[in-house]
Protein backbone atom coordinates (compact mmCIF):
# COMPACT_ATOMS: atom_id res chain seq x y z
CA UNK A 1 5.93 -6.03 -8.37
CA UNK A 2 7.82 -3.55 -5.83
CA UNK A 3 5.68 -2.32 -2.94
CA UNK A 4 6.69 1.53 -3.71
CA UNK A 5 5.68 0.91 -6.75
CA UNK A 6 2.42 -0.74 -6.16
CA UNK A 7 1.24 1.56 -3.30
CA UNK A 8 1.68 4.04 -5.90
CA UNK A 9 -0.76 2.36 -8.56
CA UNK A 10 -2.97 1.56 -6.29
CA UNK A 11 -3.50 5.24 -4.84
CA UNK A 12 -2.71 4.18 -1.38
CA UNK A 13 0.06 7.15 -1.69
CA UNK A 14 0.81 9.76 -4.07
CA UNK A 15 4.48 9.00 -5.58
CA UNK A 16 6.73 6.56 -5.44
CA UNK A 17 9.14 8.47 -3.19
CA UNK A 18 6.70 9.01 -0.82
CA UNK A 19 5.85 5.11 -0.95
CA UNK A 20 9.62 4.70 -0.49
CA UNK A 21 10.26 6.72 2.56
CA UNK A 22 7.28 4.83 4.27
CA UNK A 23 8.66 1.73 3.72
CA UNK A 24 12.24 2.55 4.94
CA UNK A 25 11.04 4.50 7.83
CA UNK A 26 8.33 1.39 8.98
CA UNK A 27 5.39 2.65 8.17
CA UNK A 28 4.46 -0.29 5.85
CA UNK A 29 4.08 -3.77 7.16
CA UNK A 30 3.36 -6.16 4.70
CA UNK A 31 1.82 -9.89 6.15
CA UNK A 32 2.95 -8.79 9.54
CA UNK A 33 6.52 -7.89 9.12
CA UNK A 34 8.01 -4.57 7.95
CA UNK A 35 9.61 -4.66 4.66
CA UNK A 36 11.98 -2.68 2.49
CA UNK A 37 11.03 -0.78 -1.02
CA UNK A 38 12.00 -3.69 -3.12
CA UNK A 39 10.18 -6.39 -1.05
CA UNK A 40 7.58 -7.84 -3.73
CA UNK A 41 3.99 -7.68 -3.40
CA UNK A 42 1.54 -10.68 -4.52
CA UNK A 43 -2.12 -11.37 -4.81
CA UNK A 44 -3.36 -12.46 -0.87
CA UNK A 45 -0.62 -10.35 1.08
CA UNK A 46 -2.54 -7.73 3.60
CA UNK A 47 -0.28 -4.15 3.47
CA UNK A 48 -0.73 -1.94 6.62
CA UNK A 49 -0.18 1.63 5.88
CA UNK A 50 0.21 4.45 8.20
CA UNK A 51 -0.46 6.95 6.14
CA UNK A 52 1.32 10.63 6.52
CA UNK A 53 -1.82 12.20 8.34
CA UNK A 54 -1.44 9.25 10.83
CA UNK A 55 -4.33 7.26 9.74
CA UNK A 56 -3.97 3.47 9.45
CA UNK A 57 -5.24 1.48 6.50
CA UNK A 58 -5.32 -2.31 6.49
CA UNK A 59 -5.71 -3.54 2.85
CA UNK A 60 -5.76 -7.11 1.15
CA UNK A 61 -4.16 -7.16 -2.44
CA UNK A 62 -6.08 -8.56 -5.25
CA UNK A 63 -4.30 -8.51 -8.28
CA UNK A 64 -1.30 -6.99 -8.68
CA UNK A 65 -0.93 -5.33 -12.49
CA UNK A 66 1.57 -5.81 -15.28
CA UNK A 67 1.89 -2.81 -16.43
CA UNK A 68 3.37 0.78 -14.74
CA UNK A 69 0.65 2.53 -15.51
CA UNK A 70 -3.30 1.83 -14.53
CA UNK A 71 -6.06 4.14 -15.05
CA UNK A 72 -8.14 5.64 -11.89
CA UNK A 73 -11.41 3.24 -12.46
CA UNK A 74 -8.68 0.16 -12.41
CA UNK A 75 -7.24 1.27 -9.00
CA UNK A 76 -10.17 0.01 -7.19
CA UNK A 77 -10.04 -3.43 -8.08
CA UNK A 78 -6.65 -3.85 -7.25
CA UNK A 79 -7.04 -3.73 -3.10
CA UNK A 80 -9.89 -4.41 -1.06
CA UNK A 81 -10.06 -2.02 2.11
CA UNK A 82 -10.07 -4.48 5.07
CA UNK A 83 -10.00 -2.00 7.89
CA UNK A 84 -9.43 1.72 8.12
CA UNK A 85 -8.22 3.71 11.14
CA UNK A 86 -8.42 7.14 12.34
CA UNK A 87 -5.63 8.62 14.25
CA UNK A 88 -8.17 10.36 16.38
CA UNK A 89 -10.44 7.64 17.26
CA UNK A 90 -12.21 6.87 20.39
């Protein structure tokens, strides 16, 4: 699956578009290098997001879903929050 597409379904950002823009402007670095929209995401990789209110969230993906479309309680399961960032902290 895409990574715009699967930070989307996963709730790590709100559209896909937004997902894309991160990606292209290197805000997403997936298994330590950054990556383009299309780059393919699989169970294992770790994804670290800066997010738009400059936080930083390191997540490890574990499953990645076959369909477009996955309900809120599902979005959970798919990452596990390894370590979460605040741009402010001391």
């Amino acid at each position: 699956m895409r990574i715009d597409l699967f930070l989307k379904l996963s709730g790590l950002l709100k559209t896909r578009s937004i997902a894309g823009k991160a990606c292209k402007g290197g805000f997403v670095i997936l298994n330590g290098g950054k990556v383009r929209s299309s780059s393919t995401v699989a169970p294992g990789d770790r994804i670290e997001l800066t997010k738009p209110d400059g936080s930083i969230v390191t997540v490890l993906v574990n499953a990645v879903p076959e369909v477009k479309q996955v309900s809120r309680k599902e979005r959970g399961s798919l990452t596990s929050i390894i370590e979460s960032r605040s741009r402010f902290s001391c």
